[in-house]
PDB file of N, CA and C in Angstrom:
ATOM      1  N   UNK A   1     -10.600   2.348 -11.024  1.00  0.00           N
ATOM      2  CA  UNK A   1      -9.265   2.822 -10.728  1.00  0.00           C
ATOM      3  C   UNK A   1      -8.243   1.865 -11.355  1.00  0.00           C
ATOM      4  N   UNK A   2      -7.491   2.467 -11.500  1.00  0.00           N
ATOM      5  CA  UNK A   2      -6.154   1.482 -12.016  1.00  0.00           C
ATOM      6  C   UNK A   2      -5.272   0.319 -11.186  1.00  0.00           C
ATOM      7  N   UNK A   3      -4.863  -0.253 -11.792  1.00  0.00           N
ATOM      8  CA  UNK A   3      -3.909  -1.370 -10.864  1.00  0.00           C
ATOM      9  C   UNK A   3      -2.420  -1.291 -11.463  1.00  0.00           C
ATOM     10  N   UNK A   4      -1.708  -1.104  -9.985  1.00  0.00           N
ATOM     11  CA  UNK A   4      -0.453  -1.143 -10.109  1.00  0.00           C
ATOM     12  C   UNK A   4       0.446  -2.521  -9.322  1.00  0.00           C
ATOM     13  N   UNK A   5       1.853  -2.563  -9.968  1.00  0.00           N
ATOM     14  CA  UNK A   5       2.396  -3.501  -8.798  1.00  0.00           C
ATOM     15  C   UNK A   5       3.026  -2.573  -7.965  1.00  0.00           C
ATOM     16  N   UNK A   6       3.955  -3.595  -7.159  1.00  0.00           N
ATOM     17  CA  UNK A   6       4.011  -2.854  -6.090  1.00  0.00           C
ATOM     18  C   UNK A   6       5.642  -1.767  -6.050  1.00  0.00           C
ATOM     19  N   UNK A   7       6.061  -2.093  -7.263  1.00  0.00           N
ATOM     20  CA  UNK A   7       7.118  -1.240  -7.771  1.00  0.00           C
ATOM     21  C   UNK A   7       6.557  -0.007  -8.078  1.00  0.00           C
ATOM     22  N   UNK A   8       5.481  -0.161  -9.525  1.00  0.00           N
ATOM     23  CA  UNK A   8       5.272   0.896  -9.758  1.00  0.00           C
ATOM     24  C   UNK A   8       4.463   1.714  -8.557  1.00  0.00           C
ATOM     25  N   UNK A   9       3.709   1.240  -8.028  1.00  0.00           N
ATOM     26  CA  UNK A   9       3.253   1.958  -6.671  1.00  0.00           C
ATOM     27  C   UNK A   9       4.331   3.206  -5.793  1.00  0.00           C
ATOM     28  N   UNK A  10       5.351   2.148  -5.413  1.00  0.00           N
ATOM     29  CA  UNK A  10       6.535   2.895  -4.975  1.00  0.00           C
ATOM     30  C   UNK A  10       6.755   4.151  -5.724  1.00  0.00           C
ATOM     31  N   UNK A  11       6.989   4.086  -6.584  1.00  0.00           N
ATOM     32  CA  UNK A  11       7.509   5.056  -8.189  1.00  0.00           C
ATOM     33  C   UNK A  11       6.182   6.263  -8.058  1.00  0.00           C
ATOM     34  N   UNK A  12       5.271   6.049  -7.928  1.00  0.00           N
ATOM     35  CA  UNK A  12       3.874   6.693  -7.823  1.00  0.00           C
ATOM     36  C   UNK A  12       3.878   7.631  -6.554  1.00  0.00           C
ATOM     37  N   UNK A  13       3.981   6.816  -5.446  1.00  0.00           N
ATOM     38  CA  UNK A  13       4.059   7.213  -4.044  1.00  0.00           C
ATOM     39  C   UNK A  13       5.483   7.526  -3.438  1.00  0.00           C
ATOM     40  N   UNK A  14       6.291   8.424  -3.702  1.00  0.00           N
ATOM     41  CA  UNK A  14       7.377   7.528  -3.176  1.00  0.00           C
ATOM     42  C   UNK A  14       7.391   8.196  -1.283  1.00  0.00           C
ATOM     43  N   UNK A  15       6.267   8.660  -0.935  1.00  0.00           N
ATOM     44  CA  UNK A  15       6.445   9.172   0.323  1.00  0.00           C
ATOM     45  C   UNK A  15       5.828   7.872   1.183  1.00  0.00           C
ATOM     46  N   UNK A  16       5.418   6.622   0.781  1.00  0.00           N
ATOM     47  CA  UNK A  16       4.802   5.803   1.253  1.00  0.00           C
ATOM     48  C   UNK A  16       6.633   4.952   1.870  1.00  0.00           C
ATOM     49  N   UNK A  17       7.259   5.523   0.877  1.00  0.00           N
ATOM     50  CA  UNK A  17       9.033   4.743   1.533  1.00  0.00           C
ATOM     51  C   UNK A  17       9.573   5.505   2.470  1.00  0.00           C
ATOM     52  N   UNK A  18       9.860   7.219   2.414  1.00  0.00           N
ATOM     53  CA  UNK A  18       9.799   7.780   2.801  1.00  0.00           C
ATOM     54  C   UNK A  18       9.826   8.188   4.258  1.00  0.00           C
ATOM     55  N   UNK A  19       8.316   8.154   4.603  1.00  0.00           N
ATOM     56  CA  UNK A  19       7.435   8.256   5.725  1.00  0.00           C
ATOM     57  C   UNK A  19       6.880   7.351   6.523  1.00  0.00           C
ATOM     58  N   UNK A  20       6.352   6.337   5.727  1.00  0.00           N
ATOM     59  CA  UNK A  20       5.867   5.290   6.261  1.00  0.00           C
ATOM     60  C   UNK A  20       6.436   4.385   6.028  1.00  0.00           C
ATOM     61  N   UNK A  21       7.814   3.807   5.804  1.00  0.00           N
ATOM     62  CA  UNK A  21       8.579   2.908   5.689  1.00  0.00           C
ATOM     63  C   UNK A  21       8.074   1.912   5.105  1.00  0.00           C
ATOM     64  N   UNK A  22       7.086   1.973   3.760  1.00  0.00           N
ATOM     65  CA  UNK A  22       6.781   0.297   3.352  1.00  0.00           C
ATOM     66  C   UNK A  22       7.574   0.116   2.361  1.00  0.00           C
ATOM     67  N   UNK A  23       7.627  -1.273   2.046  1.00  0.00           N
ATOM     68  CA  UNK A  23       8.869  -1.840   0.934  1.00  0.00           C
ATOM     69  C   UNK A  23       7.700  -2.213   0.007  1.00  0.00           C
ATOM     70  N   UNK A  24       8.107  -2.855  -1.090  1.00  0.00           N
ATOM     71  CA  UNK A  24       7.379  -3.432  -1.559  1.00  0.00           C
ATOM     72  C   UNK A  24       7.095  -4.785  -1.659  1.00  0.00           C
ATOM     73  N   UNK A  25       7.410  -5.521  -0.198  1.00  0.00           N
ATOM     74  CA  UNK A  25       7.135  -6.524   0.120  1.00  0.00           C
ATOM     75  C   UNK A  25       6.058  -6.433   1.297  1.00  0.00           C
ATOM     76  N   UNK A  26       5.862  -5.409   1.768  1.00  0.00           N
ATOM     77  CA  UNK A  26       4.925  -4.919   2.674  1.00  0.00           C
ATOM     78  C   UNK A  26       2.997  -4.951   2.149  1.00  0.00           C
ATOM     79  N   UNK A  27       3.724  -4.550   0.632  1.00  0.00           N
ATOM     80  CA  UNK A  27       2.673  -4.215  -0.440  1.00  0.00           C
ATOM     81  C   UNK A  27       1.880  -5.391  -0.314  1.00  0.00           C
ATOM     82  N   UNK A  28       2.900  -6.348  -0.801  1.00  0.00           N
ATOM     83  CA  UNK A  28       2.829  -7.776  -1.193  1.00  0.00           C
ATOM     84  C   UNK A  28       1.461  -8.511   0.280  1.00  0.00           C
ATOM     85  N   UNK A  29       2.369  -8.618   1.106  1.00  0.00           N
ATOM     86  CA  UNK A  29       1.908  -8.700   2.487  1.00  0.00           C
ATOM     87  C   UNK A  29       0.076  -8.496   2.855  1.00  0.00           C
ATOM     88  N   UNK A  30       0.022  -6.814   2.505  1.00  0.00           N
ATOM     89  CA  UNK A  30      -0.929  -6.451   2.848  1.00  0.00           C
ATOM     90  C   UNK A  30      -2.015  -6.665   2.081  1.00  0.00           C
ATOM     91  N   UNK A  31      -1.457  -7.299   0.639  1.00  0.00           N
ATOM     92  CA  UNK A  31      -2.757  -8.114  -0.438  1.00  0.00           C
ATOM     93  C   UNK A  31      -2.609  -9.438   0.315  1.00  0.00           C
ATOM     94  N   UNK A  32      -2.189 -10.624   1.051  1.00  0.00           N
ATOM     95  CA  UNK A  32      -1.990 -11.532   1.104  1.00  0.00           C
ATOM     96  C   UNK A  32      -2.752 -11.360   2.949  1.00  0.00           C
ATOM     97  N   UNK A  33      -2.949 -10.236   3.269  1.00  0.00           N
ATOM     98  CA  UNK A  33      -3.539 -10.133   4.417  1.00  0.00           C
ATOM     99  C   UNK A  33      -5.335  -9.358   4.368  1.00  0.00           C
ATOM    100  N   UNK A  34      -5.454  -9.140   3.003  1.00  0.00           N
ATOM    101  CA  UNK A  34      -6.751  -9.034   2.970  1.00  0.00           C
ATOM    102  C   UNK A  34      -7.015  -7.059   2.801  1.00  0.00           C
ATOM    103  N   UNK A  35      -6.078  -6.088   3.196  1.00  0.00           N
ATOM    104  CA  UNK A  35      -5.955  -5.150   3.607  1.00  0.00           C
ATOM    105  C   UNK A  35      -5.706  -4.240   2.254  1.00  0.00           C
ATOM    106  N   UNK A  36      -5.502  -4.181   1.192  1.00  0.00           N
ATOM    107  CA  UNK A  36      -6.051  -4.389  -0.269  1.00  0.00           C
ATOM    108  C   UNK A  36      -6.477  -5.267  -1.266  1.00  0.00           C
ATOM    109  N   UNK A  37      -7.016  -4.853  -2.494  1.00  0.00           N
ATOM    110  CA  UNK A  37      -7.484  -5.440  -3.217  1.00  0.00           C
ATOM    111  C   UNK A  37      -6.417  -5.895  -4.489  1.00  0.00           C
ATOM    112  N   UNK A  38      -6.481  -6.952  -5.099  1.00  0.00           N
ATOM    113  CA  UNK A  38      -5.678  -6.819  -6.076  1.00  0.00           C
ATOM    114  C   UNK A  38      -5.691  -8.331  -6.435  1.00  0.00           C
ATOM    115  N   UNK A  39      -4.571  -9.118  -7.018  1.00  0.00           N
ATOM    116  CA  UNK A  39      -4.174 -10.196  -7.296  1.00  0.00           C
ATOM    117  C   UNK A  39      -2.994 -10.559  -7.297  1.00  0.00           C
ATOM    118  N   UNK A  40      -2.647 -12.182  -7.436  1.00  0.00           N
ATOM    119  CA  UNK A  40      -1.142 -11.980  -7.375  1.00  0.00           C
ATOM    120  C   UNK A  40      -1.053 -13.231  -8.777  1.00  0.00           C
ATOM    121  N   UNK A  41      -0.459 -12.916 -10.239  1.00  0.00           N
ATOM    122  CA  UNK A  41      -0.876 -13.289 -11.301  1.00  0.00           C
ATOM    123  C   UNK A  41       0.663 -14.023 -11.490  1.00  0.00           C
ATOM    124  N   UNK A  42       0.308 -15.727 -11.333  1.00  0.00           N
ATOM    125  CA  UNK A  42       1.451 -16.751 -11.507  1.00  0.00           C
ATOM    126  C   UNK A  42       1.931 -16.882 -12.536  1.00  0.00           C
ATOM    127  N   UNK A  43       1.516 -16.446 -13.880  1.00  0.00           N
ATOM    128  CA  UNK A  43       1.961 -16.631 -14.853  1.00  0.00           C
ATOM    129  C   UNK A  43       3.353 -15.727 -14.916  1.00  0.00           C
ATOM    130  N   UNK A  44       2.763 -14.389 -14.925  1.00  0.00           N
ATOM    131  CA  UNK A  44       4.074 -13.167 -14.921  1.00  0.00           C
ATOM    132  C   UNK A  44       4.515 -13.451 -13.432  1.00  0.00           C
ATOM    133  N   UNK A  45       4.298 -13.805 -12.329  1.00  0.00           N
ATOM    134  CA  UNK A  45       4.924 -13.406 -11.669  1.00  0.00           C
ATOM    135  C   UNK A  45       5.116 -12.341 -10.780  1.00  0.00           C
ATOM    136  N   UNK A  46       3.643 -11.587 -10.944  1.00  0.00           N
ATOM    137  CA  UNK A  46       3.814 -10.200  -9.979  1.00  0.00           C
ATOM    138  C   UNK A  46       2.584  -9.589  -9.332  1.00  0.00           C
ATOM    139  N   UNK A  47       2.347  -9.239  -8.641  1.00  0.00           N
ATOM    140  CA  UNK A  47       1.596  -9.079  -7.418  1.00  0.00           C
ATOM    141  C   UNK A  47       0.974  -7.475  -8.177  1.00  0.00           C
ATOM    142  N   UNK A  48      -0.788  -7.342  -8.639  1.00  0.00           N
ATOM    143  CA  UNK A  48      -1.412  -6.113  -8.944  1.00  0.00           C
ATOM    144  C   UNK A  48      -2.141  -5.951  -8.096  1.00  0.00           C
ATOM    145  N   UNK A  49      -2.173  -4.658  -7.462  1.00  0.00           N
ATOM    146  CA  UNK A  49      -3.265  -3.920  -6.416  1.00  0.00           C
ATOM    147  C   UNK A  49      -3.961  -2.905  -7.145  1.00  0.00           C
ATOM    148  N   UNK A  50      -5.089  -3.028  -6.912  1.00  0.00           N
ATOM    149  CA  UNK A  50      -5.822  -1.420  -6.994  1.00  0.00           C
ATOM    150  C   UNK A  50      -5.713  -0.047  -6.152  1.00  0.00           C
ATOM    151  N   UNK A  51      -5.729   0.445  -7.407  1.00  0.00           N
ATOM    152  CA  UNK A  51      -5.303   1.868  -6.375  1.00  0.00           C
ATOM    153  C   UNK A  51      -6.127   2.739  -5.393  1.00  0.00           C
ATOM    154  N   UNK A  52      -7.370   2.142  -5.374  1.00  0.00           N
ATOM    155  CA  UNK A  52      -8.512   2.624  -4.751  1.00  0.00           C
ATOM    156  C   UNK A  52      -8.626   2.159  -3.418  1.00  0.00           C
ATOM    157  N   UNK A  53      -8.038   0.979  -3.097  1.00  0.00           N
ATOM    158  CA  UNK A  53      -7.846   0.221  -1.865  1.00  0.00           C
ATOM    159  C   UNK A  53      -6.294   0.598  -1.846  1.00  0.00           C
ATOM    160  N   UNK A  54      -5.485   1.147  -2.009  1.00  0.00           N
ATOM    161  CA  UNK A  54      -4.373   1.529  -1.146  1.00  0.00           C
ATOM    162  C   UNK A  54      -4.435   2.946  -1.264  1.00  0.00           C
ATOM    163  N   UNK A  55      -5.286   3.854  -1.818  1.00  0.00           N
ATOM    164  CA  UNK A  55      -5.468   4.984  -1.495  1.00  0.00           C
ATOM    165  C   UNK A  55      -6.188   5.047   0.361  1.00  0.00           C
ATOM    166  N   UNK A  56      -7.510   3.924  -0.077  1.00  0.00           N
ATOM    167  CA  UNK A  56      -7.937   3.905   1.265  1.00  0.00           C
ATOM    168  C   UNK A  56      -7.426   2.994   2.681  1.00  0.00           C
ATOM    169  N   UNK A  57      -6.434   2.444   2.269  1.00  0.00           N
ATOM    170  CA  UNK A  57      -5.589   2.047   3.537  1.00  0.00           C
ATOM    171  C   UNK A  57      -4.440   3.088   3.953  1.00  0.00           C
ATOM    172  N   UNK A  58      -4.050   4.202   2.369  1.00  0.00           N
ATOM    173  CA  UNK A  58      -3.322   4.774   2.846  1.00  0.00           C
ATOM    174  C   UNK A  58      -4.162   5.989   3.614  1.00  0.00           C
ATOM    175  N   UNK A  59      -5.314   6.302   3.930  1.00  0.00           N
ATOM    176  CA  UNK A  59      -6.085   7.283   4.565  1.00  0.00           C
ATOM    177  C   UNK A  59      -5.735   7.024   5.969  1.00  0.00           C
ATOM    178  N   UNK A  60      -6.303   5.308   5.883  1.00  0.00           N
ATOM    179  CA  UNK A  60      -6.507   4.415   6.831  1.00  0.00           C
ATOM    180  C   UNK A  60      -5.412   4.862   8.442  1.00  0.00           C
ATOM    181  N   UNK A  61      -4.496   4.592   7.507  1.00  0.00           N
ATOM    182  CA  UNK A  61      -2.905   4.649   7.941  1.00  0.00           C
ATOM    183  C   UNK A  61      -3.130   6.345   8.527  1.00  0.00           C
ATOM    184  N   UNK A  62      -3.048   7.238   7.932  1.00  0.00           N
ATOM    185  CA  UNK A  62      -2.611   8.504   8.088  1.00  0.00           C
ATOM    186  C   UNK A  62      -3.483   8.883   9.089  1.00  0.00           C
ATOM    187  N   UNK A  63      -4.961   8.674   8.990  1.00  0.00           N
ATOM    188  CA  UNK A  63      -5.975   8.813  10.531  1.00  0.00           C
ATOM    189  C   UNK A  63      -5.398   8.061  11.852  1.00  0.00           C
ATOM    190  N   UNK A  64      -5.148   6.986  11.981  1.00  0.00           N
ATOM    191  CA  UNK A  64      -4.463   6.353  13.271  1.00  0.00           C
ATOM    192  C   UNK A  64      -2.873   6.831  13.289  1.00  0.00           C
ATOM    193  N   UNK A  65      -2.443   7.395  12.701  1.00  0.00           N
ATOM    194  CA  UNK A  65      -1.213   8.223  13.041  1.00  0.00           C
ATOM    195  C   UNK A  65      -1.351   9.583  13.490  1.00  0.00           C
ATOM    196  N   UNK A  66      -2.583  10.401  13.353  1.00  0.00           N
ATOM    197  CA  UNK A  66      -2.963  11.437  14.023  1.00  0.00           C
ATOM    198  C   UNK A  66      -3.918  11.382  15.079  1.00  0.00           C
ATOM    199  N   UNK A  67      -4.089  10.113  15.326  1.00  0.00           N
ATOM    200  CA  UNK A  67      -4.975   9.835  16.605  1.00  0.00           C
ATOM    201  C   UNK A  67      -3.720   9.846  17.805  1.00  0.00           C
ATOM    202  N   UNK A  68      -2.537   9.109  16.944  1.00  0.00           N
ATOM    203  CA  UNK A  68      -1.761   8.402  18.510  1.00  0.00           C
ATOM    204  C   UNK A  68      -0.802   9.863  18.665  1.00  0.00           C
ATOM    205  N   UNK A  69      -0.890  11.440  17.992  1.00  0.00           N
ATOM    206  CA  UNK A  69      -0.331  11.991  18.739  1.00  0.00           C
ATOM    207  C   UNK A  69      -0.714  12.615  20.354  1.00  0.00           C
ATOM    208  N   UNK A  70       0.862  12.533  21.013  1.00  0.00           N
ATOM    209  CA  UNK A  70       0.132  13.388  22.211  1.00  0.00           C
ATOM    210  C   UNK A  70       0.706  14.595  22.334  1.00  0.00           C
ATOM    211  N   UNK A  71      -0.570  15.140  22.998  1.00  0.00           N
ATOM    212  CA  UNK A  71      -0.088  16.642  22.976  1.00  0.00           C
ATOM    213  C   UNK A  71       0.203  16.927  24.790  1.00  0.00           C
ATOM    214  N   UNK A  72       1.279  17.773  24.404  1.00  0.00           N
ATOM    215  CA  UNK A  72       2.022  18.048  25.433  1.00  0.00           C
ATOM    216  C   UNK A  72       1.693  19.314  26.060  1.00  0.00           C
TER     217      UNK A  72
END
């Protein structure tokens, strides 16, 4: 799968701003918390994730948001 930062991600997804309110410091975050895959490359300066691990956190995400509805 490809690797994006976390701009172009945004640009890709933009219902991830949307809906699920992440910034792209959230992005940042959630490589620095283990919760995707990616790198964060000192030379340039910018933080690459794979898109295969934020496809599957974004699943992740969307299953425990249809768990916590209640039905009335």
């Amino acid at each position: 799968m490809p690797k994006y930062t976390p701009d172009e991600i945004l640009a890709k997804y933009p219902e991830l701003q949307s809906k699920l309110n992440w910034r792209k410091q959230d992005i940042g975050i959630f490589l620095r918390c283990k919760l995707v895959r990616g790198y964060y490359d000192s030379k340039r300066r910018i933080t690459v994730i794979d898109e295969k691990s934020l496809i599957e956190l974004m699943e992740f995400a969307n299953g425990n948001l249809d768990k916590q509805k209640v039905d009335i």
